[in-house]
PDB file of N, CA and C in Angstrom:
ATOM      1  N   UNK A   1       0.851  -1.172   0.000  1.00  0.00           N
ATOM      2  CA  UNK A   1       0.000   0.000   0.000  1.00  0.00           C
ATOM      3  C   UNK A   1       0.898   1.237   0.000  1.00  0.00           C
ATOM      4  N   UNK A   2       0.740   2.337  -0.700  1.00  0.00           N
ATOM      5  CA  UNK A   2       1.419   3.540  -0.654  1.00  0.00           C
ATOM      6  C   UNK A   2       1.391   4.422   0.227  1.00  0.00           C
ATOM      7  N   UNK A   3       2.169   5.385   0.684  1.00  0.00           N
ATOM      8  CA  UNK A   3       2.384   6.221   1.508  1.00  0.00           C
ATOM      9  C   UNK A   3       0.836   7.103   1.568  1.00  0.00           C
ATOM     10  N   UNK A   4       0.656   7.569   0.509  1.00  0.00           N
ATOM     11  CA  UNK A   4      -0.497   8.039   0.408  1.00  0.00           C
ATOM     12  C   UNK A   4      -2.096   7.630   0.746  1.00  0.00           C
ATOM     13  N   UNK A   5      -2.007   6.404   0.710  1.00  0.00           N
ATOM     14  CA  UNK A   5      -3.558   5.595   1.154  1.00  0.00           C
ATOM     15  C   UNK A   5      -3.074   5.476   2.815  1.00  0.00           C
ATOM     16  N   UNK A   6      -1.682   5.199   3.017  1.00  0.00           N
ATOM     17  CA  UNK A   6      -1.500   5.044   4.778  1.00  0.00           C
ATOM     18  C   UNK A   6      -0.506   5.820   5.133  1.00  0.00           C
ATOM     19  N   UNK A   7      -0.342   7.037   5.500  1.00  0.00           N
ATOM     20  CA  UNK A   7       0.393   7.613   5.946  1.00  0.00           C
ATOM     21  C   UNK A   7       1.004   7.388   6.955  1.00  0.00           C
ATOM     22  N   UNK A   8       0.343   6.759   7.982  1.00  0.00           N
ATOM     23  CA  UNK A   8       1.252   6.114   9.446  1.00  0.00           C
ATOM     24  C   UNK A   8       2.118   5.446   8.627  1.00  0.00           C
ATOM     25  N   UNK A   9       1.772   4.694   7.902  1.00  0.00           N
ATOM     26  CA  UNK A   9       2.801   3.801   7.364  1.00  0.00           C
ATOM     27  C   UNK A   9       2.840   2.300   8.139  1.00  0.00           C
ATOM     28  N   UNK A  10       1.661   2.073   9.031  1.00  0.00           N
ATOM     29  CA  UNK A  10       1.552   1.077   9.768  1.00  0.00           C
ATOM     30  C   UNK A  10       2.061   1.635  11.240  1.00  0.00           C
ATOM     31  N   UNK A  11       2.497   2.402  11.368  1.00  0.00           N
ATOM     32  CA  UNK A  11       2.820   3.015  12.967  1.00  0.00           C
ATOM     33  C   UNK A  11       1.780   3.425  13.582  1.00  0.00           C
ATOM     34  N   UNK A  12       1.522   2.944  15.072  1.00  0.00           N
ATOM     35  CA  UNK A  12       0.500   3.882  15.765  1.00  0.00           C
ATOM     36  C   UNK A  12       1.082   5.142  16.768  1.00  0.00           C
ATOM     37  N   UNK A  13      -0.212   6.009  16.093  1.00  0.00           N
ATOM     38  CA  UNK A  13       0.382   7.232  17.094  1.00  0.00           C
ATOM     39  C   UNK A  13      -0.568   7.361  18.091  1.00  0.00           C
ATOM     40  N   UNK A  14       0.767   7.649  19.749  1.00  0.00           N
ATOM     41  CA  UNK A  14      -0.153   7.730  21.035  1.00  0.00           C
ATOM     42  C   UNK A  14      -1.123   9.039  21.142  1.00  0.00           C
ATOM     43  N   UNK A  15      -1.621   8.788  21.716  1.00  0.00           N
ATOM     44  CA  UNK A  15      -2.498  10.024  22.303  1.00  0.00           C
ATOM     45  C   UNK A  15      -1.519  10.889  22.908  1.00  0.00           C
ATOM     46  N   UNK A  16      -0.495  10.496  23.601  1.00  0.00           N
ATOM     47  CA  UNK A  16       0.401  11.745  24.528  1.00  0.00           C
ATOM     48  C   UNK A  16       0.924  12.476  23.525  1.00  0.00           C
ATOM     49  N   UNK A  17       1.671  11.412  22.263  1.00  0.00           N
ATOM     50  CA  UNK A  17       2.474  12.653  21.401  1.00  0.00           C
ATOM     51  C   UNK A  17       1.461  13.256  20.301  1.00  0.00           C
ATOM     52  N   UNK A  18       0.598  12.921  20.407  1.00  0.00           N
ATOM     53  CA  UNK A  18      -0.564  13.839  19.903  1.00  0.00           C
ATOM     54  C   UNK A  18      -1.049  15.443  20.374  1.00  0.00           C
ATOM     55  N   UNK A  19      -1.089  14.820  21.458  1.00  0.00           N
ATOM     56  CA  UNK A  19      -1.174  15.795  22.762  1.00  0.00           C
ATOM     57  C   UNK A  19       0.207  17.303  22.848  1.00  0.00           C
ATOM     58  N   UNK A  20       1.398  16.146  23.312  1.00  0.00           N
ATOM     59  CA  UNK A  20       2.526  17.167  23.343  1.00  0.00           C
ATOM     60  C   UNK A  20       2.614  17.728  21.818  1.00  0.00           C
ATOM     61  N   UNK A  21       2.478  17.470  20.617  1.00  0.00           N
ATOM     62  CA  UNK A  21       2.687  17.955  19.168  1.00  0.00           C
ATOM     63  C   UNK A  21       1.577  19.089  19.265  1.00  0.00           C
ATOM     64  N   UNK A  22       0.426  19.021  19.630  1.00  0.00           N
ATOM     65  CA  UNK A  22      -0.474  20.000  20.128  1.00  0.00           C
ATOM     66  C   UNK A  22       0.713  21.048  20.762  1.00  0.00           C
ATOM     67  N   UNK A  23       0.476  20.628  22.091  1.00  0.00           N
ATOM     68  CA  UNK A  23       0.995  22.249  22.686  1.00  0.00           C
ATOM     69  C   UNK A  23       2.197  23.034  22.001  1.00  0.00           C
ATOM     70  N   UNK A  24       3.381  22.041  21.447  1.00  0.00           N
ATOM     71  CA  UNK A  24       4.547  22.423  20.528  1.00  0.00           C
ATOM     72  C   UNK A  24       3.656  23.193  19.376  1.00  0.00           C
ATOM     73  N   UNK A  25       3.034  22.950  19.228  1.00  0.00           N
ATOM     74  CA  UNK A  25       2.485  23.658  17.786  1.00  0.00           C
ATOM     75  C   UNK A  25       1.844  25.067  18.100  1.00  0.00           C
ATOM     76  N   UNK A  26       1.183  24.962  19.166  1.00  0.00           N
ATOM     77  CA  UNK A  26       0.523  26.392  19.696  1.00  0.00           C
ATOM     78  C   UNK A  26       1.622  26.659  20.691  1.00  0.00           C
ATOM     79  N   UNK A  27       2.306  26.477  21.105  1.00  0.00           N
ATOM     80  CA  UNK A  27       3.500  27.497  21.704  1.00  0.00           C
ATOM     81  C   UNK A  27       4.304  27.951  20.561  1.00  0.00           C
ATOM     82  N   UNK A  28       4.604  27.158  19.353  1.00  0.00           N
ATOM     83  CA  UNK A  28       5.482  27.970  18.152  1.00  0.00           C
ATOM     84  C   UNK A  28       4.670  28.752  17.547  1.00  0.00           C
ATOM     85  N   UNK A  29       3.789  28.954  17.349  1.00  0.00           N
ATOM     86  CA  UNK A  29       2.502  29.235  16.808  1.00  0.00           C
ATOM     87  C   UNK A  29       1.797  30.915  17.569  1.00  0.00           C
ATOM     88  N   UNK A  30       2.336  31.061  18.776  1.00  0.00           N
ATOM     89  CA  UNK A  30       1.957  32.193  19.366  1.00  0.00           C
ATOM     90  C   UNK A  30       3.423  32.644  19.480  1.00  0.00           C
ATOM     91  N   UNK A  31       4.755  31.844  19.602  1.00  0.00           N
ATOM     92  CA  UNK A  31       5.675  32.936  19.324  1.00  0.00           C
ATOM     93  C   UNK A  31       5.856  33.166  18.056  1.00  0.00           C
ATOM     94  N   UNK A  32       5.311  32.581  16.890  1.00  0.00           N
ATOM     95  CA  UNK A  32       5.262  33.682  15.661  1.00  0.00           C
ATOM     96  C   UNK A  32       4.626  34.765  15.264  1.00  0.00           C
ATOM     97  N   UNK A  33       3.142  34.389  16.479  1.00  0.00           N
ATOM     98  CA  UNK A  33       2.390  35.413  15.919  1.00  0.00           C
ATOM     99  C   UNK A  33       3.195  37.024  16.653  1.00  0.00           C
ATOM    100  N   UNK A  34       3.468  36.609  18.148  1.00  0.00           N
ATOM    101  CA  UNK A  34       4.538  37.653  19.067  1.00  0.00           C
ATOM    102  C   UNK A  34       5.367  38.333  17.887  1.00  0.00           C
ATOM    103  N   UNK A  35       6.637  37.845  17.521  1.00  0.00           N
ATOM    104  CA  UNK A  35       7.593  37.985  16.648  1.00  0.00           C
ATOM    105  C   UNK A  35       7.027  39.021  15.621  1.00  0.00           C
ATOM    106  N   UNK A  36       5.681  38.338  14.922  1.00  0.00           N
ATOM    107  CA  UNK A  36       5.004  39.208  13.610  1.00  0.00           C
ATOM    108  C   UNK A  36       4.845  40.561  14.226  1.00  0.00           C
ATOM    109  N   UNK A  37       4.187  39.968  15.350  1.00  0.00           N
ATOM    110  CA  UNK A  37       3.262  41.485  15.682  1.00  0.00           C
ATOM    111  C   UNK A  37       4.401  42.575  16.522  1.00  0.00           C
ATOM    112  N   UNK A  38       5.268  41.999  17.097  1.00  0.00           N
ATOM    113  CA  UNK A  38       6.669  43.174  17.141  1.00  0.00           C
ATOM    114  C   UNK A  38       7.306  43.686  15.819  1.00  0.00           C
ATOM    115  N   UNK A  39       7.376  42.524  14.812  1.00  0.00           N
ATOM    116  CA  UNK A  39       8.087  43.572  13.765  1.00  0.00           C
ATOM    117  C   UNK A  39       7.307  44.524  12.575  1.00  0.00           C
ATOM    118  N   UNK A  40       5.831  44.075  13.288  1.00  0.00           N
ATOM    119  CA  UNK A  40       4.846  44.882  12.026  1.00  0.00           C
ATOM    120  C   UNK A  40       4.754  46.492  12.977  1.00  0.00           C
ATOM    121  N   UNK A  41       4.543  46.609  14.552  1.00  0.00           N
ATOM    122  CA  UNK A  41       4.501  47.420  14.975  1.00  0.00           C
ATOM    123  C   UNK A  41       5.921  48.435  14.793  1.00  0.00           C
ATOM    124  N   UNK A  42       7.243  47.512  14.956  1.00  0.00           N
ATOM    125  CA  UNK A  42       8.637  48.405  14.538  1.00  0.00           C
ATOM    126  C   UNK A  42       8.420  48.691  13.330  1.00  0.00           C
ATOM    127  N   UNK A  43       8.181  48.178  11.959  1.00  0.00           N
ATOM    128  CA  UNK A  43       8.463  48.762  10.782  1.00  0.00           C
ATOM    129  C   UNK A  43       7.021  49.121   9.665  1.00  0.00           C
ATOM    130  N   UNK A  44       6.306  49.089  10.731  1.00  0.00           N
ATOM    131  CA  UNK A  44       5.218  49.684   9.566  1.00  0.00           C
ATOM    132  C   UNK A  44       4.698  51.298  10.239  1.00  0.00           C
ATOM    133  N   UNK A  45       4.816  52.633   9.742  1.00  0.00           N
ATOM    134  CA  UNK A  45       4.202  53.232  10.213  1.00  0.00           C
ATOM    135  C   UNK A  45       2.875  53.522  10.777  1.00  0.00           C
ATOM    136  N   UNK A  46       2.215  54.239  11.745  1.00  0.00           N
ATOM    137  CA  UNK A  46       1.060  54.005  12.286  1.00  0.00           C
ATOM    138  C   UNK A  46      -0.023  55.262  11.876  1.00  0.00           C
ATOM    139  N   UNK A  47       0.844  56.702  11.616  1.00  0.00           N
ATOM    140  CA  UNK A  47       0.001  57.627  11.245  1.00  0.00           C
ATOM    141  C   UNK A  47      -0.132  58.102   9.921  1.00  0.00           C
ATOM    142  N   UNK A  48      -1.215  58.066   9.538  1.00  0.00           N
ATOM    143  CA  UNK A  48      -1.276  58.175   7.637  1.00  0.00           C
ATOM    144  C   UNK A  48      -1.209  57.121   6.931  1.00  0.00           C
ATOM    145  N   UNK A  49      -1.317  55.967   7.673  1.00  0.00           N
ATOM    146  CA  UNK A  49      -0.868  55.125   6.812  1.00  0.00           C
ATOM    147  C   UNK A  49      -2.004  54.464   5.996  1.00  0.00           C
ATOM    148  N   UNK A  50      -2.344  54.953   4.471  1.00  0.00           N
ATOM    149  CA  UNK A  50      -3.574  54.712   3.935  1.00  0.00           C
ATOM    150  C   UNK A  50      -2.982  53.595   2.584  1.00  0.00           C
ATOM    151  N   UNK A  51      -2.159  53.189   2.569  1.00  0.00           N
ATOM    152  CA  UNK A  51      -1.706  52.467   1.237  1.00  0.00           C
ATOM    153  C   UNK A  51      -1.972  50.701   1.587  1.00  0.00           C
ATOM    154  N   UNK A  52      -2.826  50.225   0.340  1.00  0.00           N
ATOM    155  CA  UNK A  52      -3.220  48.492   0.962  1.00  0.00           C
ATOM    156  C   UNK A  52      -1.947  47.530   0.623  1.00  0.00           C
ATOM    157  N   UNK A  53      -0.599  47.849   0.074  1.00  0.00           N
ATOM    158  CA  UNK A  53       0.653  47.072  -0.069  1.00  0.00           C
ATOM    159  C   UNK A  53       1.881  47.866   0.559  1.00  0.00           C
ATOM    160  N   UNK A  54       2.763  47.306   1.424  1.00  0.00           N
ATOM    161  CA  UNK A  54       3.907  47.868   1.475  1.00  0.00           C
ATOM    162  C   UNK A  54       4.644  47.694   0.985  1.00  0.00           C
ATOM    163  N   UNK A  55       5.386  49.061   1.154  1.00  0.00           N
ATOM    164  CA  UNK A  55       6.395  49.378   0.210  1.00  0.00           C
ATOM    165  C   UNK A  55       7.987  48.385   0.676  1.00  0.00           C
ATOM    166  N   UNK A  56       8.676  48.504  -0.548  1.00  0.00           N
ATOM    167  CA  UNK A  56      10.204  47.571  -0.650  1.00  0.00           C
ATOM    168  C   UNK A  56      10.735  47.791   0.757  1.00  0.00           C
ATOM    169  N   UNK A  57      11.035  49.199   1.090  1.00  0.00           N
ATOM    170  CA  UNK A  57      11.368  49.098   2.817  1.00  0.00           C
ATOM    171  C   UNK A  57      11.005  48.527   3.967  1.00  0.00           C
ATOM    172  N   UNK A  58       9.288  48.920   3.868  1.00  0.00           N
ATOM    173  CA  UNK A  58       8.735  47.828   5.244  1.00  0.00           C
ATOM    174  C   UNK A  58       8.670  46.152   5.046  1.00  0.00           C
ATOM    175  N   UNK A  59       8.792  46.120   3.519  1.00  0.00           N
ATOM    176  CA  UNK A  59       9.031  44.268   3.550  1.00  0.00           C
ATOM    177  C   UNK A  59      10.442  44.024   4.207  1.00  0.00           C
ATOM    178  N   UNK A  60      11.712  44.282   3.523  1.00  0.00           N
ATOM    179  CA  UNK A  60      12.958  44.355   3.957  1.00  0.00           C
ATOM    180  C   UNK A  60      12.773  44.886   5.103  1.00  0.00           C
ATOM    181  N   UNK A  61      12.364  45.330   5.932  1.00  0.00           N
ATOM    182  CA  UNK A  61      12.714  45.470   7.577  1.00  0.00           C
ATOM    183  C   UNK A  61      11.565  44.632   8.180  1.00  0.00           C
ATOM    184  N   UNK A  62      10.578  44.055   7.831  1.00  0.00           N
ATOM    185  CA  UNK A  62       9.899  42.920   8.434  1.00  0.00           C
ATOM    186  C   UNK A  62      10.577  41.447   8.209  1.00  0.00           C
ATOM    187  N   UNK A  63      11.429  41.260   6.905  1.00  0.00           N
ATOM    188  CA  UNK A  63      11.984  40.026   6.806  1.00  0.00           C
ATOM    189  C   UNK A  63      13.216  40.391   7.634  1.00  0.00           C
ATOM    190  N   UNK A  64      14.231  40.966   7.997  1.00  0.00           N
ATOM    191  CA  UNK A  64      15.115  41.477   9.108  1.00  0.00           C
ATOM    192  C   UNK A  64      14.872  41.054  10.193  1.00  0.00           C
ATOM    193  N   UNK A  65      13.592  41.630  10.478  1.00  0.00           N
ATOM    194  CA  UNK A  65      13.091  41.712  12.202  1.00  0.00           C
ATOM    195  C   UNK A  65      12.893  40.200  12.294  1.00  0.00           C
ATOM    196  N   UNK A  66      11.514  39.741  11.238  1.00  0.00           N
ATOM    197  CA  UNK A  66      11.558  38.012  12.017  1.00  0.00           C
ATOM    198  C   UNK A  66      12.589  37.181  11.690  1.00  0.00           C
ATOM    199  N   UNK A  67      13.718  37.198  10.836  1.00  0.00           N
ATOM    200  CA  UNK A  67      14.660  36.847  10.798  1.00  0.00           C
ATOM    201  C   UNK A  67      15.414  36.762  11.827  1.00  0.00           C
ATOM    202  N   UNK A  68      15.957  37.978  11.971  1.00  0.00           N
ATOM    203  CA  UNK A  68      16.429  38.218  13.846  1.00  0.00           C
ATOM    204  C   UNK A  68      16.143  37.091  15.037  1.00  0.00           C
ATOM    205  N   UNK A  69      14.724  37.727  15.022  1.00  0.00           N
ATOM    206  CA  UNK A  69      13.954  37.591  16.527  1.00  0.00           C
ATOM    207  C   UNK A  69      13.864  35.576  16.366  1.00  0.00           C
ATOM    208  N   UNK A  70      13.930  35.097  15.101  1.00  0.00           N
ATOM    209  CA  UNK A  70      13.525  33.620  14.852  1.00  0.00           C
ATOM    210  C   UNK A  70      14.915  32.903  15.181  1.00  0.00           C
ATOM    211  N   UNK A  71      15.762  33.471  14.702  1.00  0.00           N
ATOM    212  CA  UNK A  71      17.218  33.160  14.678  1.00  0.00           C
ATOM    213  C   UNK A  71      17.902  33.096  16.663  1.00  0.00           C
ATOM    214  N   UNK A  72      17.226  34.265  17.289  1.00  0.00           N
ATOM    215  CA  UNK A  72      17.557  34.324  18.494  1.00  0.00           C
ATOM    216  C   UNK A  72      16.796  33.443  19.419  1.00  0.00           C
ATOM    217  N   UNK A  73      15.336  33.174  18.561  1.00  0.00           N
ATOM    218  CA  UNK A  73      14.993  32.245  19.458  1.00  0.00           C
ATOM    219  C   UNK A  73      14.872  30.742  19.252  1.00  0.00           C
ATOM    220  N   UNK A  74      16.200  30.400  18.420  1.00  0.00           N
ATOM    221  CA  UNK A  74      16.470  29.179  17.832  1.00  0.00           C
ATOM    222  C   UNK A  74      17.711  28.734  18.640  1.00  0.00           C
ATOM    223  N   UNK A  75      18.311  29.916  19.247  1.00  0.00           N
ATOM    224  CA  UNK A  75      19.186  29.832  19.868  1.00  0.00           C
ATOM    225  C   UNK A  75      19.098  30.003  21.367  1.00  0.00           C
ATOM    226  N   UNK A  76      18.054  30.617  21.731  1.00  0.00           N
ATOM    227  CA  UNK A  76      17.609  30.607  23.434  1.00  0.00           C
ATOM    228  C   UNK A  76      17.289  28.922  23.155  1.00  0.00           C
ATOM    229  N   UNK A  77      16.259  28.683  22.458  1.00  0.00           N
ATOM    230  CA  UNK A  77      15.477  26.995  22.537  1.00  0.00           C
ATOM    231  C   UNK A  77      17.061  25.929  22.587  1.00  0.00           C
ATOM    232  N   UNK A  78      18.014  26.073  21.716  1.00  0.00           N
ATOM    233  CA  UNK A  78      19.360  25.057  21.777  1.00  0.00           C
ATOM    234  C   UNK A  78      20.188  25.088  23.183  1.00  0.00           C
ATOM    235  N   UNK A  79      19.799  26.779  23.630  1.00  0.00           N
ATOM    236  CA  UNK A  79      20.577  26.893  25.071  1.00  0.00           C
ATOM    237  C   UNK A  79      19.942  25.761  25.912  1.00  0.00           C
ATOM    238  N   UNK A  80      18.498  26.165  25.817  1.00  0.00           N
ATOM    239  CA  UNK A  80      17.805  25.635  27.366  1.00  0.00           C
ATOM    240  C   UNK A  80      17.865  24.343  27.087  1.00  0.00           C
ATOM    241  N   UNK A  81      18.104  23.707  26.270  1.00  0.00           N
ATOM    242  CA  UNK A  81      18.119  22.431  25.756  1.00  0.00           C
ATOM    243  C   UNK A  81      19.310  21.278  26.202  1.00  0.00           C
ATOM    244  N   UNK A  82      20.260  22.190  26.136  1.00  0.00           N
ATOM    245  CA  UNK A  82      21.941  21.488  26.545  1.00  0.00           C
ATOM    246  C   UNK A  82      22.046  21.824  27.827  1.00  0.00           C
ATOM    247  N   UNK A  83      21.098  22.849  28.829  1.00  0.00           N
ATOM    248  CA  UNK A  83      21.441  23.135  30.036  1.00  0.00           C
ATOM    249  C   UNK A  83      20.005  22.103  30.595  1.00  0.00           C
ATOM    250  N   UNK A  84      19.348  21.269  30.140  1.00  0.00           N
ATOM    251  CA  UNK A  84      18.834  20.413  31.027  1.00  0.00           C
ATOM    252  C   UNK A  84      17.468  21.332  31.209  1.00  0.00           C
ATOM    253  N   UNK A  85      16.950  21.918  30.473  1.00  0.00           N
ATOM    254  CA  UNK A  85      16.020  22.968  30.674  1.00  0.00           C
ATOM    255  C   UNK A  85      14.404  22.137  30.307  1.00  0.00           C
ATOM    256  N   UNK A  86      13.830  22.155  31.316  1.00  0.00           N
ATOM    257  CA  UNK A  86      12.437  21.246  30.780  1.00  0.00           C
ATOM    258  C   UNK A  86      11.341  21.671  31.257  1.00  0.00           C
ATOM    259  N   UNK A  87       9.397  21.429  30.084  1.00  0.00           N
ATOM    260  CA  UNK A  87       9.040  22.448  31.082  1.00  0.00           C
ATOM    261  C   UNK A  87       8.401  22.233  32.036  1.00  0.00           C
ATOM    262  N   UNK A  88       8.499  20.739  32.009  1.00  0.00           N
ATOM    263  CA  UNK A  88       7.623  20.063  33.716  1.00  0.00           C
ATOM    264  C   UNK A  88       8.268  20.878  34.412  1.00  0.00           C
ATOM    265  N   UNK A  89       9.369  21.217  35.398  1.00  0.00           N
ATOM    266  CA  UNK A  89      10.244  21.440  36.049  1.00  0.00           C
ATOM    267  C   UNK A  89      10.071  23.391  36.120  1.00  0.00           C
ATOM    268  N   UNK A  90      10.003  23.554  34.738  1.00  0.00           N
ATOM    269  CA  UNK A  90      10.686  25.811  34.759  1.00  0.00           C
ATOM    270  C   UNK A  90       9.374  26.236  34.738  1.00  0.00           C
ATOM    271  N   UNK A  91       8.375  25.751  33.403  1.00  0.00           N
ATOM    272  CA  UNK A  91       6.915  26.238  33.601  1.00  0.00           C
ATOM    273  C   UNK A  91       5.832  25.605  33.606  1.00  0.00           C
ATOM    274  N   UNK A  92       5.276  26.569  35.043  1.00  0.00           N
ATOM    275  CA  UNK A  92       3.864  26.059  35.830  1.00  0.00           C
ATOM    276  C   UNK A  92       2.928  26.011  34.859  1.00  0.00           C
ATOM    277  N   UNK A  93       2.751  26.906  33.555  1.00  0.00           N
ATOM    278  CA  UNK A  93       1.535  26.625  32.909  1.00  0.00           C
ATOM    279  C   UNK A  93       1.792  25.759  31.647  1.00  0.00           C
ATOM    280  N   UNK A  94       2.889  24.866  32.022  1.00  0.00           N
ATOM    281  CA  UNK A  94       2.653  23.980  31.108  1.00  0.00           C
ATOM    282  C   UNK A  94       1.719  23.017  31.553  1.00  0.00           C
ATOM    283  N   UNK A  95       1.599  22.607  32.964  1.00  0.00           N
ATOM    284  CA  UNK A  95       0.792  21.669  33.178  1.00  0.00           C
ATOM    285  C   UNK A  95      -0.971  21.816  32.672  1.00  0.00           C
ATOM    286  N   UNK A  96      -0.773  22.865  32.593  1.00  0.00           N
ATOM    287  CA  UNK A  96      -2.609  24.038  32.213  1.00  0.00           C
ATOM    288  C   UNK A  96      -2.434  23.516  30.859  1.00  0.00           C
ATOM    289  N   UNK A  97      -1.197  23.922  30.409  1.00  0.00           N
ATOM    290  CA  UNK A  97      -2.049  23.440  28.600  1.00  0.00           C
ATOM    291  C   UNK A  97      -2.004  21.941  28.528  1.00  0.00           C
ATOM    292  N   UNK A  98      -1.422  21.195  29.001  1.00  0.00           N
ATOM    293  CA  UNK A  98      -1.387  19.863  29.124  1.00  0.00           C
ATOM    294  C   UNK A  98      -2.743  19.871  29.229  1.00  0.00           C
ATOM    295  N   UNK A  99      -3.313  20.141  30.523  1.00  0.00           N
ATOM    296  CA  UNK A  99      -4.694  19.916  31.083  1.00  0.00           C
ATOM    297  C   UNK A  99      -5.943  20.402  29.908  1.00  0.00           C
ATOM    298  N   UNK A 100      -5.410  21.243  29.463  1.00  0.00           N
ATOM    299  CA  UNK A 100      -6.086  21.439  28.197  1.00  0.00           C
ATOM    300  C   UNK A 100      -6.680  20.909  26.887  1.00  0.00           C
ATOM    301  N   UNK A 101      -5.394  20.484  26.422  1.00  0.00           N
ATOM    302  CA  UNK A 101      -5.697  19.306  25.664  1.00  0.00           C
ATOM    303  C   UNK A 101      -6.213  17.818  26.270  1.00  0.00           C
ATOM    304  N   UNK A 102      -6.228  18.238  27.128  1.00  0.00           N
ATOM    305  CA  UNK A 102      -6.841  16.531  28.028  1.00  0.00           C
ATOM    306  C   UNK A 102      -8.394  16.886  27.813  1.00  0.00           C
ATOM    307  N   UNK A 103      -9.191  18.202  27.544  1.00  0.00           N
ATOM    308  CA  UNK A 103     -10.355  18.476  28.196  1.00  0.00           C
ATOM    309  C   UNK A 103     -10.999  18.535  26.809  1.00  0.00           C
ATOM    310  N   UNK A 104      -9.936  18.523  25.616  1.00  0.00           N
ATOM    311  CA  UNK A 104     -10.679  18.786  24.729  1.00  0.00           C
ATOM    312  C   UNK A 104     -11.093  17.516  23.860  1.00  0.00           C
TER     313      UNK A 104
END
């Protein structure tokens, strides 16, 4: 049978890493939207601003900014990673979104 009619490929997937792929996805998922919404507020002006495309500058300083900010936090995530950093242990509301996806 092809990849395409079975994508597991005959593997079963648990409910936990269902679960944890959940919260990984909405924790990357709200620090992109963070990231966006800091570099649209740094490089898009706020007064007058009546035009429905931006211009060559505010693209080039929005691909900059999340470039940056993605790059730095590729590198906080590798820190906490080699220093034993986990988030049962650092954050309390991980157990909340855990509990979350349990409810849904």
């Amino acid at each position: 049978m092809s990849y395409f009619f079975n994508p597991s490929g005959g593997q079963e997937v648990s409910e936990e890493r269902l679960k944890v792929a959940e919260v990984q996805f909405d924790a990357m998922n709200q620090t992109f939207n963070n990231i966006l919404k800091g570099c649209l507020e740094k490089c898009i002006p706020h007064e007058g601003y009546g035009e429905t495309e931006l211009n060559k500058g505010e693209m080039e300083c929005i691909d900059r900014c999340v470039a940056k900010l993605h790059y730095s936090n590729r590198l906080i995530g590798a820190y906490a990673q080699t220093q034993g950093f986990g988030p049962e242990k650092y954050l309390p509301h991980y157990d909340k979104m855990l509990s979350k996806t349990d409810d849904q």
